[in-house]
Protein backbone atom coordinates (compact mmCIF):
# COMPACT_ATOMS: atom_id res chain seq x y z
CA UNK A 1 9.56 -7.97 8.79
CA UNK A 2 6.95 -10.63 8.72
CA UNK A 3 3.57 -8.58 9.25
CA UNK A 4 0.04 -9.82 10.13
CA UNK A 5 -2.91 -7.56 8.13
CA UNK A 6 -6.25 -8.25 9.24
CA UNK A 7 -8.96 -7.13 7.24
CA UNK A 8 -6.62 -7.25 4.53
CA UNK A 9 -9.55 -7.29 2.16
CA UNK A 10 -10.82 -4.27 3.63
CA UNK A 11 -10.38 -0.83 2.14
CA UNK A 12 -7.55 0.13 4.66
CA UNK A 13 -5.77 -3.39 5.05
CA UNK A 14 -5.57 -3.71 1.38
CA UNK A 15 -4.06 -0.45 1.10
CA UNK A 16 -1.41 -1.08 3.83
CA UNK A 17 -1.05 -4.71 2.52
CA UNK A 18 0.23 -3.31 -1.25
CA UNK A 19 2.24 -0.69 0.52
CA UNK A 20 3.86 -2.99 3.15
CA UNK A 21 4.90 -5.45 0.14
CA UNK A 22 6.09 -2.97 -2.05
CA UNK A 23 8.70 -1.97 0.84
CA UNK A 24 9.73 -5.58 0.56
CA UNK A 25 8.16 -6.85 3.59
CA UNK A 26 6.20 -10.28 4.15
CA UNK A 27 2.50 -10.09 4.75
CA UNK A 28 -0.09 -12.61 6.43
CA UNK A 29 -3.34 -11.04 5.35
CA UNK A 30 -6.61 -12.09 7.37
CA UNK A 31 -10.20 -11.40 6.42
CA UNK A 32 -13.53 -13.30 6.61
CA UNK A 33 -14.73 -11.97 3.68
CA UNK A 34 -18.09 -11.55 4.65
CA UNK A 35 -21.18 -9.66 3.18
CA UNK A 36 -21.74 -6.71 5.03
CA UNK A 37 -20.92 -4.90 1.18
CA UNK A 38 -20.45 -6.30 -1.97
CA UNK A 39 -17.36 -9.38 -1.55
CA UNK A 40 -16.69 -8.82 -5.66
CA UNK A 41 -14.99 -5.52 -4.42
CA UNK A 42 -13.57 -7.17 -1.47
CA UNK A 43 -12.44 -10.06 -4.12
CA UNK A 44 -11.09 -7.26 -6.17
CA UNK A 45 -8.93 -5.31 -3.53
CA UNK A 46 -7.41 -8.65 -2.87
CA UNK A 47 -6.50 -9.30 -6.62
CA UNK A 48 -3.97 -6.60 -6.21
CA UNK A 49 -1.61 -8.44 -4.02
CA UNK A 50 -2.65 -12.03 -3.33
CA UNK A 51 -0.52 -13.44 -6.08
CA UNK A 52 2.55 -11.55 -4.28
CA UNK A 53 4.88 -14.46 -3.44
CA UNK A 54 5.67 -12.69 0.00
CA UNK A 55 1.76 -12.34 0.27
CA UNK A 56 -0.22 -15.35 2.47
CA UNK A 57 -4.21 -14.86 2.53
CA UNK A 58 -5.90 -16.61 5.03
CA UNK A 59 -9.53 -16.59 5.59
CA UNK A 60 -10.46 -16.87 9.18
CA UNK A 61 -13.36 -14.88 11.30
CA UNK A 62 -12.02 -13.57 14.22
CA UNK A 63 -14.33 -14.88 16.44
CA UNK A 64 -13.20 -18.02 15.56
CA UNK A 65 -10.56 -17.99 18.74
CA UNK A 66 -8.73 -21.29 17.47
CA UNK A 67 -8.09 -20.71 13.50
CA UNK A 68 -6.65 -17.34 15.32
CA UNK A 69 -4.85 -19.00 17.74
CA UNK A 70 -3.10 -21.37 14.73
CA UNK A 71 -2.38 -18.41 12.94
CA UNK A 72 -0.18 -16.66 15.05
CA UNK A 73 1.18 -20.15 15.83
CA UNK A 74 1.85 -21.24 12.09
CA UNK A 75 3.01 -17.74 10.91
CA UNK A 76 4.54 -16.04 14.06
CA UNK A 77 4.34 -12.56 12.92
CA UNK A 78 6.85 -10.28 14.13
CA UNK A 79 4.19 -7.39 14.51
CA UNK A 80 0.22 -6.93 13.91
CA UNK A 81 -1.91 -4.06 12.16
CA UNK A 82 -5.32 -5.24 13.20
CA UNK A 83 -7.98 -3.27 11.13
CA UNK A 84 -10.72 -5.97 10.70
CA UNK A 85 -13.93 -5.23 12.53
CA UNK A 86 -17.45 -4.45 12.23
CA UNK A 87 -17.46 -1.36 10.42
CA UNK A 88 -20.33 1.55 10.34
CA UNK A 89 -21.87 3.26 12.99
CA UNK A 90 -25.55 2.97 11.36
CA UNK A 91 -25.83 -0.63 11.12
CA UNK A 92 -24.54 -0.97 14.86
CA UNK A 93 -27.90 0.42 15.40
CA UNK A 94 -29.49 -2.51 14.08
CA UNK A 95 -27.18 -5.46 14.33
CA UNK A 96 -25.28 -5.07 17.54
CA UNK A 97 -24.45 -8.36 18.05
CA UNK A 98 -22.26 -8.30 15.02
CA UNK A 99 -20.19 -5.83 16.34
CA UNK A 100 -19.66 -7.41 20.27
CA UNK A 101 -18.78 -11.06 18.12
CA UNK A 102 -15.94 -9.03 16.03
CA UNK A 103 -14.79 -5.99 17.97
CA UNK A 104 -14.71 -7.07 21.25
CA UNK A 105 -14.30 -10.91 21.30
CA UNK A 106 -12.36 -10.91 17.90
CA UNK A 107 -10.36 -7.98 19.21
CA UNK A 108 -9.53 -9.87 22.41
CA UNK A 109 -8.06 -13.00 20.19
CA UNK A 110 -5.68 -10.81 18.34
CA UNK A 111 -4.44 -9.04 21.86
CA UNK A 112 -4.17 -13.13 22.99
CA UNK A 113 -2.57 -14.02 19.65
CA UNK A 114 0.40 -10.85 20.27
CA UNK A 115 0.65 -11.98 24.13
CA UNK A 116 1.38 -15.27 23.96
CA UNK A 117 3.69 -14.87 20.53
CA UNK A 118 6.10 -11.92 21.78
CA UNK A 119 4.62 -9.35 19.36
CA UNK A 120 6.99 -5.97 18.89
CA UNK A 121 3.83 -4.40 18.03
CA UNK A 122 -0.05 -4.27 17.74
CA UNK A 123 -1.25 -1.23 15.89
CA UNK A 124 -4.61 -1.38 15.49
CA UNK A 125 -7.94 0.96 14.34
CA UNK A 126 -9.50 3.08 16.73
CA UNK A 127 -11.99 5.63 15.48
CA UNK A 128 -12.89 9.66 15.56
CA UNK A 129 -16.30 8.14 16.60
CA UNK A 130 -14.83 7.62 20.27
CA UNK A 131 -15.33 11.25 21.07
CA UNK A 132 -19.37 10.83 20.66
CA UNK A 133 -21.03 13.68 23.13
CA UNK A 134 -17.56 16.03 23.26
CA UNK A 135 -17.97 19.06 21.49
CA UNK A 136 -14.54 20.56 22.26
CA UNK A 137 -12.41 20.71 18.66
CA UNK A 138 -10.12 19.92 17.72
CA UNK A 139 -10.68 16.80 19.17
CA UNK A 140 -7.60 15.67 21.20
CA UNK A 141 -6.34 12.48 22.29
CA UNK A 142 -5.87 14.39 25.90
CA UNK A 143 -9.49 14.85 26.00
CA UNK A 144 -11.78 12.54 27.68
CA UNK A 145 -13.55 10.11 25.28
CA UNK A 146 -16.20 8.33 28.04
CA UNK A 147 -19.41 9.29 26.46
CA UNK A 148 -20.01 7.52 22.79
CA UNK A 149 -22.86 7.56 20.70
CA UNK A 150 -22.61 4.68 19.31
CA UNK A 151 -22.55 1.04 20.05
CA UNK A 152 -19.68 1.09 17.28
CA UNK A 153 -17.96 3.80 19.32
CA UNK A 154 -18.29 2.24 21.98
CA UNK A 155 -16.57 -0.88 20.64
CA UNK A 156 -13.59 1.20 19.83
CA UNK A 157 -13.15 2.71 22.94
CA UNK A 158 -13.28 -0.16 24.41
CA UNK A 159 -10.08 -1.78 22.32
CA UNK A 160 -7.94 1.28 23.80
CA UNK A 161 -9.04 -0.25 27.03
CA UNK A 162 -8.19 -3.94 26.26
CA UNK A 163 -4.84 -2.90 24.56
CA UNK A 164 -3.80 -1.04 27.57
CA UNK A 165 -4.51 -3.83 29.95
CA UNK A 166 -2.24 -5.95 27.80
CA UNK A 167 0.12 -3.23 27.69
CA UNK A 168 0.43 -2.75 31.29
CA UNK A 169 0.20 -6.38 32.15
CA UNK A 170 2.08 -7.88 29.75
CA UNK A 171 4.21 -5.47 28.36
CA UNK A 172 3.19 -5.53 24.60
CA UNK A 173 3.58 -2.11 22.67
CA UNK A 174 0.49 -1.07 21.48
CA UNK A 175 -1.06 1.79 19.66
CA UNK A 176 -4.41 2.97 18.64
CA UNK A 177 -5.16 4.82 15.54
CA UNK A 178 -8.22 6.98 15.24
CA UNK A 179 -9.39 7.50 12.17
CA UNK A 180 -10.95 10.28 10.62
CA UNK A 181 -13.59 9.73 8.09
CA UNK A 182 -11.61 7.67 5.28
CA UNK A 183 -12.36 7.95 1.84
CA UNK A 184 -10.78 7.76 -1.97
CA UNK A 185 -10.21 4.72 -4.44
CA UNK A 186 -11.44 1.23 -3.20
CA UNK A 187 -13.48 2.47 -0.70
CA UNK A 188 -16.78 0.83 1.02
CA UNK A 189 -19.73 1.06 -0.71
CA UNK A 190 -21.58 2.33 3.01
CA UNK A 191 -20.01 5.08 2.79
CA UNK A 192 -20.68 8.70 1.82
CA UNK A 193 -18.83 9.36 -1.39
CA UNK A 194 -19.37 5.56 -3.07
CA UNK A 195 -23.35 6.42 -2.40
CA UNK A 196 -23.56 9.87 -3.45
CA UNK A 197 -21.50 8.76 -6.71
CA UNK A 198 -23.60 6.15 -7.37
CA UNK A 199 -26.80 7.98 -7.18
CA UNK A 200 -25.34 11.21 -8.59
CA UNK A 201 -24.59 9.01 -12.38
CA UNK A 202 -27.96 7.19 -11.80
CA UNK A 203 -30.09 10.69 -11.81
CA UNK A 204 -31.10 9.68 -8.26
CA UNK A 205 -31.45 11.83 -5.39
CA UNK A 206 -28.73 11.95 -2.58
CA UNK A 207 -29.51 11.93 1.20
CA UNK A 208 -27.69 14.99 3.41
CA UNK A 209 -28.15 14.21 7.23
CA UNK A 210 -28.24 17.54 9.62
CA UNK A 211 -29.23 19.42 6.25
CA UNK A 212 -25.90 19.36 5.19
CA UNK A 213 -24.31 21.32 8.29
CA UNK A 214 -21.70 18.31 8.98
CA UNK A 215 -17.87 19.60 8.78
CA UNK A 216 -16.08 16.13 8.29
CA UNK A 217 -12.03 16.17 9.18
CA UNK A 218 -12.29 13.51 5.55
CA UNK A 219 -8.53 11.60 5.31
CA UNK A 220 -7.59 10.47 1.94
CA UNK A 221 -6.62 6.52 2.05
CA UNK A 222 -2.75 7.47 0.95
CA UNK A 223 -2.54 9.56 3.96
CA UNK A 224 -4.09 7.12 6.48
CA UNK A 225 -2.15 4.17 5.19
CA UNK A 226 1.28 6.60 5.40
CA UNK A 227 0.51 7.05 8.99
CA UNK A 228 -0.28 3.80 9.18
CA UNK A 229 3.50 2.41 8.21
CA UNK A 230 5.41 5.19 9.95
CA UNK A 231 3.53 4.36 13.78
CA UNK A 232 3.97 0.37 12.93
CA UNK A 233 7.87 1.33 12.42
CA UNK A 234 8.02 3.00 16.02
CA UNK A 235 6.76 0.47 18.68
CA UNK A 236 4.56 2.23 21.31
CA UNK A 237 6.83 3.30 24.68
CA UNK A 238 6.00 4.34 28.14
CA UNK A 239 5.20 7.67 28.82
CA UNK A 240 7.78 8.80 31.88
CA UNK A 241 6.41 11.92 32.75
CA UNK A 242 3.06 9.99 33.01
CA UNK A 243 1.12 10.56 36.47
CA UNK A 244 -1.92 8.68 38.05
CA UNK A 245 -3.27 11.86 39.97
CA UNK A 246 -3.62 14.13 36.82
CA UNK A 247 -3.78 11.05 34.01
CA UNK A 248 -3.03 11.63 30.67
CA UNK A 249 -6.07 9.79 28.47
CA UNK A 250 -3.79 9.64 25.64
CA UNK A 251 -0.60 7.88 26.84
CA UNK A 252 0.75 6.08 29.79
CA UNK A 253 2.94 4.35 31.87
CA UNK A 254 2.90 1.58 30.01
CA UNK A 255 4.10 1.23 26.65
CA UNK A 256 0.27 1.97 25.16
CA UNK A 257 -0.60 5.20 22.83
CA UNK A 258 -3.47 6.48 20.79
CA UNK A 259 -2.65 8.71 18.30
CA UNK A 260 -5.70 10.85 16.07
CA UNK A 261 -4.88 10.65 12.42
CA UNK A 262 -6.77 13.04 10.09
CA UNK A 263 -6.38 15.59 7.64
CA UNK A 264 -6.48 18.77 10.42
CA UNK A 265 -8.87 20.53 7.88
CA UNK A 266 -12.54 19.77 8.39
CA UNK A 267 -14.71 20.22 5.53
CA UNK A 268 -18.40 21.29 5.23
CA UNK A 269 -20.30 18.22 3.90
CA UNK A 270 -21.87 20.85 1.00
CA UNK A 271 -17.87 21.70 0.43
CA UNK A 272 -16.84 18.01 -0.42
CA UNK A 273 -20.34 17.27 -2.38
CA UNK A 274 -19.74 20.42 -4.60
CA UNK A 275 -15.96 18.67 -5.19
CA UNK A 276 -17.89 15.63 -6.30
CA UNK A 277 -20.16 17.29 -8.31
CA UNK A 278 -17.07 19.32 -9.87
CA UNK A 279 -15.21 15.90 -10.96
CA UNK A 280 -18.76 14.19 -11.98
CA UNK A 281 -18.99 17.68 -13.78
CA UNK A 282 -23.62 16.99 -12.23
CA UNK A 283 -25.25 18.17 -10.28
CA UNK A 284 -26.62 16.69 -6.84
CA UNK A 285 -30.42 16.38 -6.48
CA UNK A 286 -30.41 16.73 -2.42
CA UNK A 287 -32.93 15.57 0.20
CA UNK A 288 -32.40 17.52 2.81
CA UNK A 289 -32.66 15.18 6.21
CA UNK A 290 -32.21 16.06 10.46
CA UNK A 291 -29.12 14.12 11.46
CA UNK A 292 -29.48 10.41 12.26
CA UNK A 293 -29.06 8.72 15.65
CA UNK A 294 -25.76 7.60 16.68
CA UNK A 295 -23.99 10.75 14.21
CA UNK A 296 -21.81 13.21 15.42
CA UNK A 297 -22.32 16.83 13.62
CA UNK A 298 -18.77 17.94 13.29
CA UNK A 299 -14.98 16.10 13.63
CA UNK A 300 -11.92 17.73 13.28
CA UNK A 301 -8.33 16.10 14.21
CA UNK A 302 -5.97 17.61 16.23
CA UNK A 303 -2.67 15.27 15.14
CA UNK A 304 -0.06 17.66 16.56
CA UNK A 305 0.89 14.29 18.54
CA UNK A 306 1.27 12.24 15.20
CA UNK A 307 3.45 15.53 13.60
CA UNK A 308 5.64 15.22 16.46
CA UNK A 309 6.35 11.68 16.94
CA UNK A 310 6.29 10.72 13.48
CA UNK A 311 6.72 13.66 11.07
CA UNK A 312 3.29 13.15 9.64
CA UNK A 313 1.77 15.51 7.75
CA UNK A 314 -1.30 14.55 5.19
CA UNK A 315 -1.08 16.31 1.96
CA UNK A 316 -4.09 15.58 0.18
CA UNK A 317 -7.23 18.16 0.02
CA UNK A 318 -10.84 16.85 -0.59
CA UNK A 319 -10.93 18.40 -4.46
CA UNK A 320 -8.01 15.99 -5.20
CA UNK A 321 -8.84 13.14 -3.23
CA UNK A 322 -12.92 12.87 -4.69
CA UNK A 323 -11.38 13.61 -8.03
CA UNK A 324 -9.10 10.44 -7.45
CA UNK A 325 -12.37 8.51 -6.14
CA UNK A 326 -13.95 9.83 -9.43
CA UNK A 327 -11.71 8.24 -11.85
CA UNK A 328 -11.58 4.80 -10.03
CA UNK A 329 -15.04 4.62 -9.66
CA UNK A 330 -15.60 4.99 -13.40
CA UNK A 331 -13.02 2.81 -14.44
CA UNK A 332 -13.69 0.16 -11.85
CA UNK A 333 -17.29 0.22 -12.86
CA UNK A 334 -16.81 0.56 -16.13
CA UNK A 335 -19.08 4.11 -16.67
CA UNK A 336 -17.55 6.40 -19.07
């Protein structure tokens, strides 16, 4: 298949890029490339497959609804996994702007882009973040997700919406994934485990929101970007037992799903720190902090869906994943 990766600089697309050309498919990869993080690691992702002759990089912003436009056009991809957006839901806070230009506009180019090129498929990133307020775990995609925390959240939620208006109307399979706290090799500098490394081998002190009484559902990247392939094989379908007077929030009449894809085993935040501190073989000088605005205290996955539709089960636990994080952080930073 020829396959269109955006945010195929990103920690994900790179990831599903390398494993989508070592399968022996073709791959347009899309990404801006801009500074939000450090663009030497974005640079360096890339490195891994750009010189793949069945690899084509183009750099395009997706609010930029003409270079998207061409792009389908040129290329014609025969199906999309869109995971370029405005990551993090801190610096939504601050810059939300940045988040309606490329989740919601840019979003709205790619669903454009699959309508008017016959796309077999649009799989795209969703987020645990779309649960916000509800405290009912596991979190299900059969629960209601209408009150988010988060401007970023509510970006998210909001592509479900889009993609099943294109769905219904236009009859274009799509499926959300919601991911569950990502982490391992390559992974963004924002987030949890790149900081607390980094400041862990500097001496520095670390920063624990909700004094470290977070239980995080944390999904190794080989996991995600397994799930990943095996929905993208499987176009979305109708749901026929589907009914408008008790509606299901997680499938439909039209050929639209969402699927949660986690590891099913949350982890105290203390849990996966003392895991870091076990492969760093230091230990973590904490500040103790309440939890910020816009956080969520606890996820947890419940991907019975995913098991049943796609066989998916994740098989990597937090001691081996950080340990995994561990030794490419050293190497790629060169710290013995």
């Amino acid at each position: 298949m020829k396959i269109l990766v955006t945010g195929a600089a990103g920690f994900i697309g790179s990831a599903v890029a390398l494993k989508l050309l070592a399968r022996g498919d073709q791959v347009i990869g899309l990404d801006n490339h801009n500074d939000y993080y450090d663009p030497n690691l974005k640079a360096a992702r890339l490195a891994r497959h750009e010189n793949n002759p069945a690899y084509t990089h183009l750099r395009i912003d997706l609010s930029d609804a003409t270079a998207i436009a061409n792009a389908f056009a040129t290329h014609k991809p025969d199906r999309v996994v869109h995971l370029a957006a405005q990551a993090g839901v801190r610096y939504s806070l601050e810059n939300p702007l940045a988040y309606i230009d490329s989740n919601l506009v840019g979003f709205a180019h790619i669903l454009e882009g699959c309508r008017h090129h016959s796309i077999e498929h649009l799989v795209y990133a969703s987020s645990s973040s779309v649960y916000g307020a509800n405290r009912e775990m596991p979190f299900s995609v059969h629960h209601n997700v209408d009150h988010p925390l988060s401007l970023y959240a509510a970006t998210k939620k909001a592509n479900e919406l889009m993609a099943h208006t294109y769905s219904h109307l236009y009859d274009i399979p799509t499926t959300g994934l919601r991911f569950f706290t990502v982490y391992g090799p390559w992974g963004r500098p924002d987030m949890a485990l790149h900081k607390f490394t980094q400041a862990i081998l500097e001496g520095g002190t670390i920063k624990v929101f909700n004094y470290g009484n977070h239980r995080r559902d944390f999904t190794y990247i080989d996991d995600i970007v397994e799930g990943v392939i095996r929905v993208l094989d499987k176009p979305a379908c109708s749901n026929p037992d589907w009914n408008g007077i008790k509606p299901d929030p997680g499938s439909s009449s039209a050929p639209w799903r969402v699927y949660n894809i986690g590891n099913n085993r949350p982890v105290e935040l203390m849990t996966y720190i003392q895991a870091l501190e076990n492969s760093l073989n230091l230990k973590a000088k904490m500040e103790l902090l309440p939890m910020q605005p816009g956080d969520v205290p606890d996820t947890f996955a419940d991907i019975d869906d995913l098991i049943r539709d796609f066989d998916y089960k994740p098989g990597v636990d937090v001691e081996t994943g950080v340990a995994c994080f561990v030794a490419w952080y050293r190497e790629y930073y060169q710290i013995n």
